[in-house]
C-alpha atoms as a PDB file:
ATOM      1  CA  UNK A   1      48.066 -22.753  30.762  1.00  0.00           C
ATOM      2  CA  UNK A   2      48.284 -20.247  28.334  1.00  0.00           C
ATOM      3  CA  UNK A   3      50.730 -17.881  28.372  1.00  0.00           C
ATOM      4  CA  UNK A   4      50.005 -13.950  29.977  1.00  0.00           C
ATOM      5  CA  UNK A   5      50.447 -11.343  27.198  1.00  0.00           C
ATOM      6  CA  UNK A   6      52.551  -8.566  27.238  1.00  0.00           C
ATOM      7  CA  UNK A   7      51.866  -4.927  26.637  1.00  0.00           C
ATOM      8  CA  UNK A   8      52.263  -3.477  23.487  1.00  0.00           C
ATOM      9  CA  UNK A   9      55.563  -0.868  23.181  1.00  0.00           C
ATOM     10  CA  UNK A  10      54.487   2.268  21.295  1.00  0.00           C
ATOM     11  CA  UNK A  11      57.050   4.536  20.270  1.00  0.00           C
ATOM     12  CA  UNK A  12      56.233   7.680  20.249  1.00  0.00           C
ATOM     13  CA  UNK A  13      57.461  10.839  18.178  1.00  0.00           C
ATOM     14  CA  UNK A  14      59.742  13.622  20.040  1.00  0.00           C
ATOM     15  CA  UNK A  15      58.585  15.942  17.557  1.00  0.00           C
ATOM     16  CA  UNK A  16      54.674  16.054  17.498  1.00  0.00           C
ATOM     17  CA  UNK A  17      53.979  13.315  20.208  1.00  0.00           C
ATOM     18  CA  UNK A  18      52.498  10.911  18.319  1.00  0.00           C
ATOM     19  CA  UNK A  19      52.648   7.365  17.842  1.00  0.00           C
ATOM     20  CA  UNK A  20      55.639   7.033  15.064  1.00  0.00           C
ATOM     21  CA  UNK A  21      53.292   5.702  12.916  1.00  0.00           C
ATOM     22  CA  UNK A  22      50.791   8.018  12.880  1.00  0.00           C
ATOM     23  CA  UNK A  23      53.463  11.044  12.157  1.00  0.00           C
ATOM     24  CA  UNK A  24      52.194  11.224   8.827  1.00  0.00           C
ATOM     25  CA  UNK A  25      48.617  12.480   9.834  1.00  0.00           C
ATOM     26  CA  UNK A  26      50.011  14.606  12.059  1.00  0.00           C
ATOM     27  CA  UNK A  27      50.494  18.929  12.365  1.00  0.00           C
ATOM     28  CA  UNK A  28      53.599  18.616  10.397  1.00  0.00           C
ATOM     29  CA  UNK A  29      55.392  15.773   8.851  1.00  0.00           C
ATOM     30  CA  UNK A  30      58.120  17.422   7.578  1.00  0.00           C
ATOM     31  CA  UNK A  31      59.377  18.903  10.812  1.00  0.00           C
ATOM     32  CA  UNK A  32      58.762  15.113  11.896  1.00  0.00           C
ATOM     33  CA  UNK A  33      60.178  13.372   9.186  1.00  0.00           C
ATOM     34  CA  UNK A  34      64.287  13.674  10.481  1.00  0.00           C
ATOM     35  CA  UNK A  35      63.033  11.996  13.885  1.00  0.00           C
ATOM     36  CA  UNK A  36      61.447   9.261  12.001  1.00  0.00           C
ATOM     37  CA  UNK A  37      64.955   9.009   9.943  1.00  0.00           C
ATOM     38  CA  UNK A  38      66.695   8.530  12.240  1.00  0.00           C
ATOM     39  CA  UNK A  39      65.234   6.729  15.024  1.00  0.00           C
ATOM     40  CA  UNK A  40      62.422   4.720  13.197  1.00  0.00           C
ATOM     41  CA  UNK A  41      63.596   3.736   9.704  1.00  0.00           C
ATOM     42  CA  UNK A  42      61.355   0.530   9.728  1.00  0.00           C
ATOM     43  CA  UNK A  43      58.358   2.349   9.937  1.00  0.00           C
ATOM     44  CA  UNK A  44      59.004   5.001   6.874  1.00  0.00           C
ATOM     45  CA  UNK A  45      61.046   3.113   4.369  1.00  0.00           C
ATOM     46  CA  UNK A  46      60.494   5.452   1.747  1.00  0.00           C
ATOM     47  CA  UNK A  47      61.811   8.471   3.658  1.00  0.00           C
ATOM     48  CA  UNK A  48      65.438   6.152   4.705  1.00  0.00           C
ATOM     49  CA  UNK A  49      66.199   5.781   0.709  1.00  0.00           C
ATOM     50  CA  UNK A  50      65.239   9.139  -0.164  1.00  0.00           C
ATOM     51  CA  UNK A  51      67.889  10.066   2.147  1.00  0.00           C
ATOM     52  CA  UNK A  52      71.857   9.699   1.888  1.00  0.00           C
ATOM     53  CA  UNK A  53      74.118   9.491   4.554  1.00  0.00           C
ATOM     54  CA  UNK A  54      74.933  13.236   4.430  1.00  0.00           C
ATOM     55  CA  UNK A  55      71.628  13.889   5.276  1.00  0.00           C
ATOM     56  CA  UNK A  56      71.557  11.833   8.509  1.00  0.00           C
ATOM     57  CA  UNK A  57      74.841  13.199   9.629  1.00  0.00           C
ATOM     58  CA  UNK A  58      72.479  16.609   8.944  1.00  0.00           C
ATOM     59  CA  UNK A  59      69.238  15.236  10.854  1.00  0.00           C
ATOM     60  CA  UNK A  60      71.273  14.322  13.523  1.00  0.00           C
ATOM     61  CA  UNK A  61      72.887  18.003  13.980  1.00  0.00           C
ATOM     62  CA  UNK A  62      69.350  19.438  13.688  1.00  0.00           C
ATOM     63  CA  UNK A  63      67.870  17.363  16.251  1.00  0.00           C
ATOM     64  CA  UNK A  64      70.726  18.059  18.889  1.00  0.00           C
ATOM     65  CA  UNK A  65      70.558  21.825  18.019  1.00  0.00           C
ATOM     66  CA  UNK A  66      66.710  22.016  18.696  1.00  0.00           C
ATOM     67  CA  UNK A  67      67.449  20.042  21.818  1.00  0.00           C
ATOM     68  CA  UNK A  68      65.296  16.770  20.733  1.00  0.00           C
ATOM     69  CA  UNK A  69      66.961  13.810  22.024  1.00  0.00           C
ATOM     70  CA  UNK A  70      68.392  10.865  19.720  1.00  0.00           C
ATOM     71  CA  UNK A  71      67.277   7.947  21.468  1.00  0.00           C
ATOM     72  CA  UNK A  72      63.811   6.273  21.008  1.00  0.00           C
ATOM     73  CA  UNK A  73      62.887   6.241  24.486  1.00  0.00           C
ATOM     74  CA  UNK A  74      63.044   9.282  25.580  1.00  0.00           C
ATOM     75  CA  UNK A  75      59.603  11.300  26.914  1.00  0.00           C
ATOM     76  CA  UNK A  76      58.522  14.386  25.288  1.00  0.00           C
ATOM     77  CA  UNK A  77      58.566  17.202  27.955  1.00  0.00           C
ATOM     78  CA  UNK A  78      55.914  18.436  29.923  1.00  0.00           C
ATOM     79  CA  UNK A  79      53.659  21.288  28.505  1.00  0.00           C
ATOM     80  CA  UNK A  80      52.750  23.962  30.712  1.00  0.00           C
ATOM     81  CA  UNK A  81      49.220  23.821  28.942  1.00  0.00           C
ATOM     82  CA  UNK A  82      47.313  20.596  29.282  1.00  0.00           C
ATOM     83  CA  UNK A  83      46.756  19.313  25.834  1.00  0.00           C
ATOM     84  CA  UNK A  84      43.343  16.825  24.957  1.00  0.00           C
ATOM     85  CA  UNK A  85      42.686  14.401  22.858  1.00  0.00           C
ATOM     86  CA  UNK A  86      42.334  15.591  19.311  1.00  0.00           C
ATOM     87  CA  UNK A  87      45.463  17.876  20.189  1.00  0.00           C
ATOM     88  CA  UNK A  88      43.057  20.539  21.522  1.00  0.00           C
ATOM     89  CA  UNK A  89      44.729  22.931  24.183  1.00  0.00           C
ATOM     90  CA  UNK A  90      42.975  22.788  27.829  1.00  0.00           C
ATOM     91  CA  UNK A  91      42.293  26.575  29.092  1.00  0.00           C
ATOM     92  CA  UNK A  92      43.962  27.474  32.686  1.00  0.00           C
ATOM     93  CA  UNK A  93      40.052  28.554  34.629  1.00  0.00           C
ATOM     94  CA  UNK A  94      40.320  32.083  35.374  1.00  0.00           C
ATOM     95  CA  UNK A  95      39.467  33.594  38.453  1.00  0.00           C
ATOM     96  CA  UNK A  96      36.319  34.979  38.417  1.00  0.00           C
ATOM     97  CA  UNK A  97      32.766  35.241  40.212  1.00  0.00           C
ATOM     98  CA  UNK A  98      29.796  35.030  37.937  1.00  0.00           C
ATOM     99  CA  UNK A  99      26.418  35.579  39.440  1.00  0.00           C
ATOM    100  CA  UNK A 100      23.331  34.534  37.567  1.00  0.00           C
ATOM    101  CA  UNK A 101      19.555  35.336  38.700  1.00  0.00           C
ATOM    102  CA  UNK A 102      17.099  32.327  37.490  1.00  0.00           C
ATOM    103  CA  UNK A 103      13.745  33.407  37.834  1.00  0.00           C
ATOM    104  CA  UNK A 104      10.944  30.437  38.457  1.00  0.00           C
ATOM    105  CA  UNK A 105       7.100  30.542  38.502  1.00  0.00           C
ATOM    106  CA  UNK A 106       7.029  33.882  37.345  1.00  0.00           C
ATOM    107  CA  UNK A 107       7.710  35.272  40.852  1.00  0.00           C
ATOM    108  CA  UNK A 108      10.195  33.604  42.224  1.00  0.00           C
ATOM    109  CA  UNK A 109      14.037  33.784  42.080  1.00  0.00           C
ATOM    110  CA  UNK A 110      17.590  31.605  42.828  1.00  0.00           C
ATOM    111  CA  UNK A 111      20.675  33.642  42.886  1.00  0.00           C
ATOM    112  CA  UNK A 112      23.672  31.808  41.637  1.00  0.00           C
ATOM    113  CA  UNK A 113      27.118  32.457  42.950  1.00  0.00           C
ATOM    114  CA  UNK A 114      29.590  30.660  40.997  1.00  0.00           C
ATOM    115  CA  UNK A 115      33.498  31.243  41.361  1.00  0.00           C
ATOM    116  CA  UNK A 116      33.967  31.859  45.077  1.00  0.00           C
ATOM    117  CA  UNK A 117      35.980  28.658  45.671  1.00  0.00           C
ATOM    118  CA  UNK A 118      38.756  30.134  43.108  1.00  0.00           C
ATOM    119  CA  UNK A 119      39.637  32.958  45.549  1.00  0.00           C
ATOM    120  CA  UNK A 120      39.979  30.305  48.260  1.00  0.00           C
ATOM    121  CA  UNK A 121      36.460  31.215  49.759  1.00  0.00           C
ATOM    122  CA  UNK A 122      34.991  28.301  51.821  1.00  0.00           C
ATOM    123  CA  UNK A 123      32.061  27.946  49.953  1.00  0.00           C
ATOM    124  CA  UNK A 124      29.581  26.104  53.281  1.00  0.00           C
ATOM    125  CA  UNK A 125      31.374  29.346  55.397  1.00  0.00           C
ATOM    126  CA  UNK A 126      29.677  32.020  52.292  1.00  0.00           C
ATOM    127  CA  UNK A 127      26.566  30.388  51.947  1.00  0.00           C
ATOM    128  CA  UNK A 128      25.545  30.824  55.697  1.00  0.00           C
ATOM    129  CA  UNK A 129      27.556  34.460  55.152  1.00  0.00           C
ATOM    130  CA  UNK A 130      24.882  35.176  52.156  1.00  0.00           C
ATOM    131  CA  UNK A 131      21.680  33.762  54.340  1.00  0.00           C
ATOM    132  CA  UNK A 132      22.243  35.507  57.088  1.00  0.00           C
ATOM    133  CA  UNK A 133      23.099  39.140  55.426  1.00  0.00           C
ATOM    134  CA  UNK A 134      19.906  38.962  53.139  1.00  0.00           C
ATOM    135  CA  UNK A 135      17.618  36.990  55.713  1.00  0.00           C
ATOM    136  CA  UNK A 136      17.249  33.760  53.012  1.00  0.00           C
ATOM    137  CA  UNK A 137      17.859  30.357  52.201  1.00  0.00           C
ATOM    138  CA  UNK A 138      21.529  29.542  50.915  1.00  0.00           C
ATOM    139  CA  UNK A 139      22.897  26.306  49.887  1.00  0.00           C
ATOM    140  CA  UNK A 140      26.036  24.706  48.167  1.00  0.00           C
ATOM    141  CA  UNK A 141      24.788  22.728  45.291  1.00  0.00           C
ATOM    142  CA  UNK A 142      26.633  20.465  42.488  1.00  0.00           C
ATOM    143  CA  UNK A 143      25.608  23.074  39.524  1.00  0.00           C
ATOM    144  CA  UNK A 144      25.193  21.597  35.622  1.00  0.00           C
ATOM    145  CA  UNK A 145      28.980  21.557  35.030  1.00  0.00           C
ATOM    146  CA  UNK A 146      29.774  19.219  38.372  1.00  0.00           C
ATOM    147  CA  UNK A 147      31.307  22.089  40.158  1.00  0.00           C
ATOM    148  CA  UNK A 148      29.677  23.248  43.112  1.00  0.00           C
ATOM    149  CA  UNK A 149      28.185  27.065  43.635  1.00  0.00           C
ATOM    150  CA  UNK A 150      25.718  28.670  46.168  1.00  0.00           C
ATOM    151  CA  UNK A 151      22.421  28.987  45.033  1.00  0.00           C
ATOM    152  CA  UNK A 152      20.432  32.041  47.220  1.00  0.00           C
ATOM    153  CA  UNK A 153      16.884  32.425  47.329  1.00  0.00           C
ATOM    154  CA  UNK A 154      15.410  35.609  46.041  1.00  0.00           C
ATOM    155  CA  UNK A 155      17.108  38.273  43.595  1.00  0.00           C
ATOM    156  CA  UNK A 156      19.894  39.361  45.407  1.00  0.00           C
ATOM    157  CA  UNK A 157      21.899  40.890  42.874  1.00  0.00           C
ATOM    158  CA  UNK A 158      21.627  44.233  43.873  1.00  0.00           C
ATOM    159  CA  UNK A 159      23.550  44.289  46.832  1.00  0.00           C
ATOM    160  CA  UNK A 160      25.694  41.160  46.274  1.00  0.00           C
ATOM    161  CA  UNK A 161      28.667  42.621  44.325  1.00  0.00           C
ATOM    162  CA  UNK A 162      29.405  44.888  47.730  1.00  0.00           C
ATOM    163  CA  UNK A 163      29.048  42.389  49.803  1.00  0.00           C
ATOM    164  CA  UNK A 164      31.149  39.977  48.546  1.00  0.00           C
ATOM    165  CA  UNK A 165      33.975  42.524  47.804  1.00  0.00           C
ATOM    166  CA  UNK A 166      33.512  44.241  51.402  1.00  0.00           C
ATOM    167  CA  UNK A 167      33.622  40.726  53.269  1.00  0.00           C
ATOM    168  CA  UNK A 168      36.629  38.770  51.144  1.00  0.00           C
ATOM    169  CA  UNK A 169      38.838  40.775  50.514  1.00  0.00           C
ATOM    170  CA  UNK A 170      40.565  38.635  48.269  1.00  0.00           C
ATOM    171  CA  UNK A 171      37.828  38.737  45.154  1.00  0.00           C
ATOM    172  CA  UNK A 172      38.499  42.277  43.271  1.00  0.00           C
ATOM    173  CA  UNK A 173      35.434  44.038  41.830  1.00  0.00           C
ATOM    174  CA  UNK A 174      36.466  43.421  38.529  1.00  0.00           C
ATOM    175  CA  UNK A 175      36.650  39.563  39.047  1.00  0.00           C
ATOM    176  CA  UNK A 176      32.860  39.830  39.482  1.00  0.00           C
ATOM    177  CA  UNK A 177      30.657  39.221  36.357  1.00  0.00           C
ATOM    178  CA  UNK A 178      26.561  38.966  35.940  1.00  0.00           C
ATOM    179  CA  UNK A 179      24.819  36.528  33.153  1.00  0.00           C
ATOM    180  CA  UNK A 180      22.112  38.721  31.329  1.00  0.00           C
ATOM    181  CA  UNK A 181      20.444  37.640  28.665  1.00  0.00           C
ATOM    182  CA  UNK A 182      22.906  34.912  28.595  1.00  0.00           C
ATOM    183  CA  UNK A 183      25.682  37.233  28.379  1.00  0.00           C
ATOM    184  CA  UNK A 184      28.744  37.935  30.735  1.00  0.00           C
ATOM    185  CA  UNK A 185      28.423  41.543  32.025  1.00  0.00           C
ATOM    186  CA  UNK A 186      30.811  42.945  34.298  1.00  0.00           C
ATOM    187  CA  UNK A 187      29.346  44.335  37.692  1.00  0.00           C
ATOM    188  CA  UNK A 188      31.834  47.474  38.022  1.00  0.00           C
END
């Protein structure tokens, strides 16, 4: 039978969080390059004969004093921002309410409601909320980005902004935006 194989080790760097041997393509491989020294000399053998012994005994002081730890298994800590792949930073959503009016057949118009959910609004408990204070149709519905908002029928915009501040509390007037002409306007 043949024989199950095992899962490749990757060691990464404590410095920029990549695979050690990818350091070089890296942000910065000179902040990166006393890590490698020190804890990967196989990889970069160029870098161990450039250096002396003085200058590990150096590395090794610099890496304590910026609080990266010496040993090869240790995780990199946890980032309060999410990073992506590519190194690009995730953005926290903020907490806002953006209502867009979509007009169809010329005549006809869906208000969106997007945002409610972030105050902690029950979004099935607003839609009927919404219906019954303008006399319309009001649904939840999985919008274009996956994330579910209210769609209203008829232009509702008018009124909406005061109604939504008057009946959760929790949403501040100047959390509330309106799409025009495919830009974000603020409603106060």
């Amino acid at each position: 039978m043949a024989e199950k194989p095992q899962p490749v080790r990757v060691l990464y760097c404590a410095v920029c969080t990549l695979p050690a041997e990818y350091c070089e393509f890296g942000p910065d491989f000179e902040k990166c390059k006393p890590w490698l020294i020190q804890n990967a000399p196989d990889l970069y053998p160029d870098l161990t004969k450039e250096s002396s012994t003085k200058d590990v005994d150096k590395v090794t002081e610099q890496l304590q004093s910026t609080g990266i730890a010496s040993t090869a298994s240790s995780a990199p800590k946890e980032e309060a921002v999410k990073r992506l792949p590519g190194g690009k930073m995730k953005k926290k959503e903020k907490a806002e309410v953006v209502i867009e009016k979509v007009v169809r057949n010329k005549r006809k118009c869906i208000t969106t409601v997007k945002g409610l959910d972030l105050f902690g609004v029950k979004l099935s408990d607003a839609s009927k909320k919404l219906g019954k204070k303008f006399a319309t149709g009001a649904s939840v519905v999985k919008g274009p980005t996956e994330k579910e908002q209210i769609d209203v029928q008829g232009d509702i915009s008018y009124d909406i902004v005061d109604f939504i501040t008057e009946t959760w509390r929790d949403v501040p007037e100047t959390a509330i935006f309106f799409i025009e002409d495919g830009k974000k306007v603020p409603a106060a």
